[in-house]
PDB file of N, CA and C in Angstrom:
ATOM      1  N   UNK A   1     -28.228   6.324   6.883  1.00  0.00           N
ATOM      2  CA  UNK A   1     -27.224   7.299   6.445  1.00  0.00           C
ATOM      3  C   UNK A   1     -26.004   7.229   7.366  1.00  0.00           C
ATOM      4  N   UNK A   2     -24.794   7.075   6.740  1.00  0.00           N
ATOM      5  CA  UNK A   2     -23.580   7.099   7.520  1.00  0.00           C
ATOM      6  C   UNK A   2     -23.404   8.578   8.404  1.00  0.00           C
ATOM      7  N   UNK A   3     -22.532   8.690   9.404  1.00  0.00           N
ATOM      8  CA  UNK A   3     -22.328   9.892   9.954  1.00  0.00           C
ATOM      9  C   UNK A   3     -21.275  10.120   9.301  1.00  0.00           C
ATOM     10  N   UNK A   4     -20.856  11.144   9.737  1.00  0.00           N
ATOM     11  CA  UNK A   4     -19.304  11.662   9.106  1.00  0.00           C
ATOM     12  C   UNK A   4     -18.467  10.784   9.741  1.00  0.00           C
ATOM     13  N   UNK A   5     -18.479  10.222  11.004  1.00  0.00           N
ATOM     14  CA  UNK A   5     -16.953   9.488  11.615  1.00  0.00           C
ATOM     15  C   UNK A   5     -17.024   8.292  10.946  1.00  0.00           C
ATOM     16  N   UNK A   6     -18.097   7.697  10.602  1.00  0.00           N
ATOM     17  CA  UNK A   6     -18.252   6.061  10.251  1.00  0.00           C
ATOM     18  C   UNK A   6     -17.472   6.433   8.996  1.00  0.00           C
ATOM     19  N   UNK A   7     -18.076   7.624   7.778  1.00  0.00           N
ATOM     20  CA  UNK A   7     -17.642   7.483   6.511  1.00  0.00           C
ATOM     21  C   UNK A   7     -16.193   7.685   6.344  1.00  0.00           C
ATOM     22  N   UNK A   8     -15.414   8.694   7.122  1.00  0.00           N
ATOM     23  CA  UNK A   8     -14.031   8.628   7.171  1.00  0.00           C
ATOM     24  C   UNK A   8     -13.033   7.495   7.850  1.00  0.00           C
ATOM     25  N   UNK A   9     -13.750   6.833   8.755  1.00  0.00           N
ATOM     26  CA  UNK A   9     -13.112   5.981   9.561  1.00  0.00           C
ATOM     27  C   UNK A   9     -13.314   4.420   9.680  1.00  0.00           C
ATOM     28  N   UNK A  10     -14.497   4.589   9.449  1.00  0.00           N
ATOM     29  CA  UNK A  10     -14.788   2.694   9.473  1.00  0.00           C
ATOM     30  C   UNK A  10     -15.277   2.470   8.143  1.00  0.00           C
ATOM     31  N   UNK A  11     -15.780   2.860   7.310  1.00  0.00           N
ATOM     32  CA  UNK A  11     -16.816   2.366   6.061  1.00  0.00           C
ATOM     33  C   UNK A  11     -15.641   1.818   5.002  1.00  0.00           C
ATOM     34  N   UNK A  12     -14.765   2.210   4.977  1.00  0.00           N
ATOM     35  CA  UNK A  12     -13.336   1.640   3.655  1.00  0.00           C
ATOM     36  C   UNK A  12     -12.554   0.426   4.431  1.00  0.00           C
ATOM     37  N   UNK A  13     -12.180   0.497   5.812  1.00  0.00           N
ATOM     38  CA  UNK A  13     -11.967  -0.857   6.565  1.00  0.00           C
ATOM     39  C   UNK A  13     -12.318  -1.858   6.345  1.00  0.00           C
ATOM     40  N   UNK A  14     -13.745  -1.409   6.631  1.00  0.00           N
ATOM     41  CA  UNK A  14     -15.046  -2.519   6.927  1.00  0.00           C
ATOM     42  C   UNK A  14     -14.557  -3.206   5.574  1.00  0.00           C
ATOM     43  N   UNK A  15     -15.042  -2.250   4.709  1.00  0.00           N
ATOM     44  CA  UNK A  15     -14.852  -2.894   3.016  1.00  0.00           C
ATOM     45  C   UNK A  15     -14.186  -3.893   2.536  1.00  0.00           C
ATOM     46  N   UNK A  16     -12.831  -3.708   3.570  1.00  0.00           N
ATOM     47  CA  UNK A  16     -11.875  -4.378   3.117  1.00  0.00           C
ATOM     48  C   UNK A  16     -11.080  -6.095   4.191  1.00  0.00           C
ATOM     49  N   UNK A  17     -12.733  -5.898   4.968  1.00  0.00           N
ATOM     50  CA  UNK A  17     -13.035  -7.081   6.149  1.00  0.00           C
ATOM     51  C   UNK A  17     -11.428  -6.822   6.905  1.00  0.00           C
ATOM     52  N   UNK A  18     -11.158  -5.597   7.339  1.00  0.00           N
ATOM     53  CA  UNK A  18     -10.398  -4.651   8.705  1.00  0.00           C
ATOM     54  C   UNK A  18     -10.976  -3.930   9.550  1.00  0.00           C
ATOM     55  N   UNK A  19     -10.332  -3.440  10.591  1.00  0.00           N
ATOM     56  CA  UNK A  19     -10.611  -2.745  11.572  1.00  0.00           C
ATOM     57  C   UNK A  19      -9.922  -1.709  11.117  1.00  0.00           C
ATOM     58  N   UNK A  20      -9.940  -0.782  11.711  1.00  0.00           N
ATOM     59  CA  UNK A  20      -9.323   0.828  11.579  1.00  0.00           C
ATOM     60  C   UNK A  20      -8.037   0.412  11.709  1.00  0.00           C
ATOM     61  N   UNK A  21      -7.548   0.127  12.724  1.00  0.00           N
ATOM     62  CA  UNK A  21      -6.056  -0.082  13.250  1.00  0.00           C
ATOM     63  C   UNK A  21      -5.485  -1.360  12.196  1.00  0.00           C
ATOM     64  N   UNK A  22      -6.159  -2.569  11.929  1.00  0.00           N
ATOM     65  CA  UNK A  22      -5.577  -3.680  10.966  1.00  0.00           C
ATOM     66  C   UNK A  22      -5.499  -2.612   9.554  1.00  0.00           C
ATOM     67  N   UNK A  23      -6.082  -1.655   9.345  1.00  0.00           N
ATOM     68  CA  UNK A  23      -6.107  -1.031   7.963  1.00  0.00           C
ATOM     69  C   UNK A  23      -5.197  -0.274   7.992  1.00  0.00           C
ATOM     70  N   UNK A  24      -4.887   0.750   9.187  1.00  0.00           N
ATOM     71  CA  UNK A  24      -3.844   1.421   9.249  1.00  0.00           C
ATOM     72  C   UNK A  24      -2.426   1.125   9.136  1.00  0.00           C
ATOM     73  N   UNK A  25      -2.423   0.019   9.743  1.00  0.00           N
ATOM     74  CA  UNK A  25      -1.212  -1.092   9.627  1.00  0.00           C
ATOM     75  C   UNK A  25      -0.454  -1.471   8.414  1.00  0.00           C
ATOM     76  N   UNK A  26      -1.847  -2.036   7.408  1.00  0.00           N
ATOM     77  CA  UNK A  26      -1.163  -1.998   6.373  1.00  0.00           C
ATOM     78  C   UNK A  26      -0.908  -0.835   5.298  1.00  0.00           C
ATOM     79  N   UNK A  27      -1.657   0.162   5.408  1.00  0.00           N
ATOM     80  CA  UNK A  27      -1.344   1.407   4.734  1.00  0.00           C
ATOM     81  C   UNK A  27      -0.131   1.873   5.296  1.00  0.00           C
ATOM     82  N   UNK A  28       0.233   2.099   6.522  1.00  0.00           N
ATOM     83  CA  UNK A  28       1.311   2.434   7.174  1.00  0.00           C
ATOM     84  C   UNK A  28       2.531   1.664   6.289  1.00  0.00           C
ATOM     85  N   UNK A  29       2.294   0.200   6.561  1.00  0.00           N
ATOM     86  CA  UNK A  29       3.339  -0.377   5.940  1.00  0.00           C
ATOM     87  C   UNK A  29       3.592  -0.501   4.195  1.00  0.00           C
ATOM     88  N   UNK A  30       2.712  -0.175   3.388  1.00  0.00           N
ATOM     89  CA  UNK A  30       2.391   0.404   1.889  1.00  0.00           C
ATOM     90  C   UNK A  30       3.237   1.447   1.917  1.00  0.00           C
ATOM     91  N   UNK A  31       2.973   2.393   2.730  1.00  0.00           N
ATOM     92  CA  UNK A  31       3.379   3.704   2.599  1.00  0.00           C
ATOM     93  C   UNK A  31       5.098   3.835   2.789  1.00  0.00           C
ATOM     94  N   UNK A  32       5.499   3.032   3.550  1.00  0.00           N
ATOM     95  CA  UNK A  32       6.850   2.670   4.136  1.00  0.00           C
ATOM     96  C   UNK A  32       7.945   2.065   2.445  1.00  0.00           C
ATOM     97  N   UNK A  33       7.191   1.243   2.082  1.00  0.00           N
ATOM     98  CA  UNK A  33       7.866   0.609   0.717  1.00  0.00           C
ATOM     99  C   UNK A  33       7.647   1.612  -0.178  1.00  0.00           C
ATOM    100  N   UNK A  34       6.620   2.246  -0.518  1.00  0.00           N
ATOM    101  CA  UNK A  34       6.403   3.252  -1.524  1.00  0.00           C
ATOM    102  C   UNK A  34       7.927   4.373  -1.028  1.00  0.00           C
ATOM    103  N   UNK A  35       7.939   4.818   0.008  1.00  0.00           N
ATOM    104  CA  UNK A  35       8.700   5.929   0.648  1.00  0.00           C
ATOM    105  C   UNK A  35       9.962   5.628   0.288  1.00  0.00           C
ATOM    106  N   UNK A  36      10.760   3.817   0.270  1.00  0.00           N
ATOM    107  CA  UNK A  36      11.575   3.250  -0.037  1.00  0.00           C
ATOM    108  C   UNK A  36      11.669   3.690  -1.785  1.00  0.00           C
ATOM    109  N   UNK A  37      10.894   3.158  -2.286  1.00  0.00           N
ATOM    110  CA  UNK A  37      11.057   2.816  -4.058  1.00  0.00           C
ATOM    111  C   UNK A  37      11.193   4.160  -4.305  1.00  0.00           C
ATOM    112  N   UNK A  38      10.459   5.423  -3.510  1.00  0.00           N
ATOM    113  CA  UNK A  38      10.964   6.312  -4.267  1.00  0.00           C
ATOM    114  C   UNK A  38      12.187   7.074  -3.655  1.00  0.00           C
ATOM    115  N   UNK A  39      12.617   6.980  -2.562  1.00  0.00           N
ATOM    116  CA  UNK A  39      14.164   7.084  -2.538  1.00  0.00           C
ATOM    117  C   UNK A  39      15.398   6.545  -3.556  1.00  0.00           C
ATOM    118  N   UNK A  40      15.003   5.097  -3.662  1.00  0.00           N
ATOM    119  CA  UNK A  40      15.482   4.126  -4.666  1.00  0.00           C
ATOM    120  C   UNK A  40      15.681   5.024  -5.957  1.00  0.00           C
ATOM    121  N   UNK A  41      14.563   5.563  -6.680  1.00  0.00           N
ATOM    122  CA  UNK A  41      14.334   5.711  -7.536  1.00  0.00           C
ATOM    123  C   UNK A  41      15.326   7.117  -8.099  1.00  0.00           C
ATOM    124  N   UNK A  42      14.805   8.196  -6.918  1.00  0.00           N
ATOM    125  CA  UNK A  42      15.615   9.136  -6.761  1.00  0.00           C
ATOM    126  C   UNK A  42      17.332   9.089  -6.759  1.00  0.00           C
ATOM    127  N   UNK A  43      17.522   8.247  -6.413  1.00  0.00           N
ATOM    128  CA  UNK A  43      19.472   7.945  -6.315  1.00  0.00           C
ATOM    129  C   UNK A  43      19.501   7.391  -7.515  1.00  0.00           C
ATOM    130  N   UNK A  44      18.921   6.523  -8.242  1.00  0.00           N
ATOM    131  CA  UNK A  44      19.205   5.658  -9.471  1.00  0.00           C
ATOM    132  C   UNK A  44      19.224   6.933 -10.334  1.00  0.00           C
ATOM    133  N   UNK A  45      17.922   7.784 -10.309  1.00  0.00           N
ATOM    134  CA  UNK A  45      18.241   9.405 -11.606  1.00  0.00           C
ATOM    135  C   UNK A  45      19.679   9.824 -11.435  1.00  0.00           C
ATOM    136  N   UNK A  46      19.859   9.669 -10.100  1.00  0.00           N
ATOM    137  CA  UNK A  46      21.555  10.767  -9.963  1.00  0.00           C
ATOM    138  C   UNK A  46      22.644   9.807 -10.184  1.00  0.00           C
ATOM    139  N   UNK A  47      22.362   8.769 -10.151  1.00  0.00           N
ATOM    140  CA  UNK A  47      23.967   7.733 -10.165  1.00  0.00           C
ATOM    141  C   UNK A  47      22.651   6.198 -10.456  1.00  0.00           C
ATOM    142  N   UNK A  48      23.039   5.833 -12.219  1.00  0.00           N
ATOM    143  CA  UNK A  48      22.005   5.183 -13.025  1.00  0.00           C
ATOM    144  C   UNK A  48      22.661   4.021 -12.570  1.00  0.00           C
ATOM    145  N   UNK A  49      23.800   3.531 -11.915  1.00  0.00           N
ATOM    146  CA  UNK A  49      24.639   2.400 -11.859  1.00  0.00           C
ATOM    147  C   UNK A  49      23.501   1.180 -10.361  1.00  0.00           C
ATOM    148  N   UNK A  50      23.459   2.595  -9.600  1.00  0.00           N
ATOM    149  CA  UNK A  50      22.811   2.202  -8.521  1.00  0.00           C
ATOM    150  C   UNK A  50      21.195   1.830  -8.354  1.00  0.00           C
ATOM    151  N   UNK A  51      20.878   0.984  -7.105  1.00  0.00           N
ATOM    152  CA  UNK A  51      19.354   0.470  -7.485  1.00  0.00           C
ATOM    153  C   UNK A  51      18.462   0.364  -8.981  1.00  0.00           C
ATOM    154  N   UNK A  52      19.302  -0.039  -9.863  1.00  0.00           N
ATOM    155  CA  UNK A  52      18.822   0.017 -10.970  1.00  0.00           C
ATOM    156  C   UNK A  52      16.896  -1.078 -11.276  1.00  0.00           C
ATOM    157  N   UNK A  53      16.808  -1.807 -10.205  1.00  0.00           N
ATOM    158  CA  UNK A  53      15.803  -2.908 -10.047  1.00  0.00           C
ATOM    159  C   UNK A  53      14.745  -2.599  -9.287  1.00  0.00           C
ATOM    160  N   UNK A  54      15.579  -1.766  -8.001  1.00  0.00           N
ATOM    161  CA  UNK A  54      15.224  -1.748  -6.441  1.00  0.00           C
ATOM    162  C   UNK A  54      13.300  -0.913  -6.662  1.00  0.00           C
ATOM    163  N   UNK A  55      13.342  -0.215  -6.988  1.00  0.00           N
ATOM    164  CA  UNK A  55      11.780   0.832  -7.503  1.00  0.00           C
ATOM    165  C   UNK A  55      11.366  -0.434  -7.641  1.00  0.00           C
ATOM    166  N   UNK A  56      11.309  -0.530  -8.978  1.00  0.00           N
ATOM    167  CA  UNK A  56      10.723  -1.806  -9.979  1.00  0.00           C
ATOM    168  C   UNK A  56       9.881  -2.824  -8.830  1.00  0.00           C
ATOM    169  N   UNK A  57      10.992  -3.321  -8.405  1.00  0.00           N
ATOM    170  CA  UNK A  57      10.754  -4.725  -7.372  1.00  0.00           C
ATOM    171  C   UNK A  57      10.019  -4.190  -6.631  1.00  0.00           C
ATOM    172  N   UNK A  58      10.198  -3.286  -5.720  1.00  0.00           N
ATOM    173  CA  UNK A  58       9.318  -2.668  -4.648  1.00  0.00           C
ATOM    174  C   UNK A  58       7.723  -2.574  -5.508  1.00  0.00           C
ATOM    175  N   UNK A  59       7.435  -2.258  -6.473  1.00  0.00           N
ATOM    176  CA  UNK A  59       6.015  -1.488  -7.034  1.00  0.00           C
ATOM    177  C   UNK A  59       5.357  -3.123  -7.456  1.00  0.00           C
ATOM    178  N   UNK A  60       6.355  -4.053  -8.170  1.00  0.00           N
ATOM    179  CA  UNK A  60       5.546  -5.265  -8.075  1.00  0.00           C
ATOM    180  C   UNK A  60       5.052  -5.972  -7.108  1.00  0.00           C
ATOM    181  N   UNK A  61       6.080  -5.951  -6.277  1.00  0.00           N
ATOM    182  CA  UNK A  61       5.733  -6.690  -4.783  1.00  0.00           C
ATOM    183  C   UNK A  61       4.448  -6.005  -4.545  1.00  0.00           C
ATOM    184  N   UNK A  62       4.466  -5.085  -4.326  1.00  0.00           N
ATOM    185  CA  UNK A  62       3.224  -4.086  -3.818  1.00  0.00           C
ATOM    186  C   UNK A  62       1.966  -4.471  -4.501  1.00  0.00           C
ATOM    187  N   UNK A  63       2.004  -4.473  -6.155  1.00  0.00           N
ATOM    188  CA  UNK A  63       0.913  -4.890  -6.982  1.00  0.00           C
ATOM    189  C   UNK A  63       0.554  -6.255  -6.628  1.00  0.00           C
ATOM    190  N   UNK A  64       1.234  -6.987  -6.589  1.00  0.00           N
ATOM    191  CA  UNK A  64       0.716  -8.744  -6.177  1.00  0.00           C
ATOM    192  C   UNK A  64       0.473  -8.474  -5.055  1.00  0.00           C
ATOM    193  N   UNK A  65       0.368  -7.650  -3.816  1.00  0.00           N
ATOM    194  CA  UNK A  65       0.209  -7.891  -2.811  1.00  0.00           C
ATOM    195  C   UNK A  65      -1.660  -7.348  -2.377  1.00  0.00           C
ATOM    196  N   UNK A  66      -1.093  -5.884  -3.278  1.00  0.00           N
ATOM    197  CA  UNK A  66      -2.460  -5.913  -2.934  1.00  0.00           C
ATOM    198  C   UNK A  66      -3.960  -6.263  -4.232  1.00  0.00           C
ATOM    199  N   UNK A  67      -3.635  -6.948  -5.342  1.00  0.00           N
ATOM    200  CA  UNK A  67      -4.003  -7.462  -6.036  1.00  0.00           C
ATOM    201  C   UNK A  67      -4.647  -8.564  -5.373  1.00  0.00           C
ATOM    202  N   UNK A  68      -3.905  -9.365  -4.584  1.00  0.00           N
ATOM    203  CA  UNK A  68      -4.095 -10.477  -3.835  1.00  0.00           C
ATOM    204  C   UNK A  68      -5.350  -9.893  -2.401  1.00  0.00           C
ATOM    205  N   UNK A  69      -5.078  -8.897  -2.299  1.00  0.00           N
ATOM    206  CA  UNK A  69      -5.982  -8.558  -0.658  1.00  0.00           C
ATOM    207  C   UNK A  69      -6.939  -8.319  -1.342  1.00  0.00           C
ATOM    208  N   UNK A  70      -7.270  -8.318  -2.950  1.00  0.00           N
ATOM    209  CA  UNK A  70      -8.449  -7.334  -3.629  1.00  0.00           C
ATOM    210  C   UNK A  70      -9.558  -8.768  -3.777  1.00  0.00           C
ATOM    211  N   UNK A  71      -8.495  -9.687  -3.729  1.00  0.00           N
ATOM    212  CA  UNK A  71      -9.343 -11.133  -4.166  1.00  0.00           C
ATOM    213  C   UNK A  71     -10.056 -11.789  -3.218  1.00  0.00           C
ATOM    214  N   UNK A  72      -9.478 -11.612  -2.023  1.00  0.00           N
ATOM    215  CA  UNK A  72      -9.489 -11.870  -0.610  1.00  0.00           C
ATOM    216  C   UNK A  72     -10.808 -11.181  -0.153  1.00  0.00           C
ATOM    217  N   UNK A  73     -10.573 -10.054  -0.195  1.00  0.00           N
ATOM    218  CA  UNK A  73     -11.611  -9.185   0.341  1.00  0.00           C
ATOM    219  C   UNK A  73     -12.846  -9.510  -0.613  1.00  0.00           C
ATOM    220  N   UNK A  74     -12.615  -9.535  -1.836  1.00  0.00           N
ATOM    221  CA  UNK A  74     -14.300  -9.683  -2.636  1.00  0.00           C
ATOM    222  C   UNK A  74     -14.601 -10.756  -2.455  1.00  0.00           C
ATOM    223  N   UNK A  75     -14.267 -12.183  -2.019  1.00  0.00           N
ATOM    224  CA  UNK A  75     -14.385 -13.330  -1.603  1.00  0.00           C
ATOM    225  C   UNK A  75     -15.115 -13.557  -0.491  1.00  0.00           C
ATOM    226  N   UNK A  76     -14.843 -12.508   0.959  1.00  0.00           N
ATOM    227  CA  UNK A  76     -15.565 -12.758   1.986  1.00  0.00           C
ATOM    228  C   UNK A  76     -16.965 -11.691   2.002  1.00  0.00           C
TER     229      UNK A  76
END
């Protein structure tokens, strides 16, 4: 049986053949582009001329990226 620290802290890492800190890293940096696209997104509602792509691009990049870590990870 997991304890409570393993299940919040290491057991979704592990999963994903990371460490706490390599996982944090990239959620950190997920979270950073998401934070972007929806700024992006937000200025394009108020003035449609601007970042009209910028969201878009950001959410694909993101999907191939971690589409790609999903293949990776079920592989090892």
């Amino acid at each position: 049986m997991q304890t409570t620290f393993e299940r919040l802290f290491v057991a979704h890492p592990r999963s994903v053949n990371e460490d706490y800190l390599a996982h944090a890293g990239v959620a950190l940096r997920f979270a950073q582009l998401l934070f972007r696209a929806g700024l992006a997104a937000l200025v394009h509602a108020v003035i449609p001329a601007l970042f009209e792509t910028s969201a878009s691009s950001i959410i694909k990049k993101l999907h191939r990226e971690m589409s790609e870590r999903s293949r990776t990870s079920q592989r090892s």
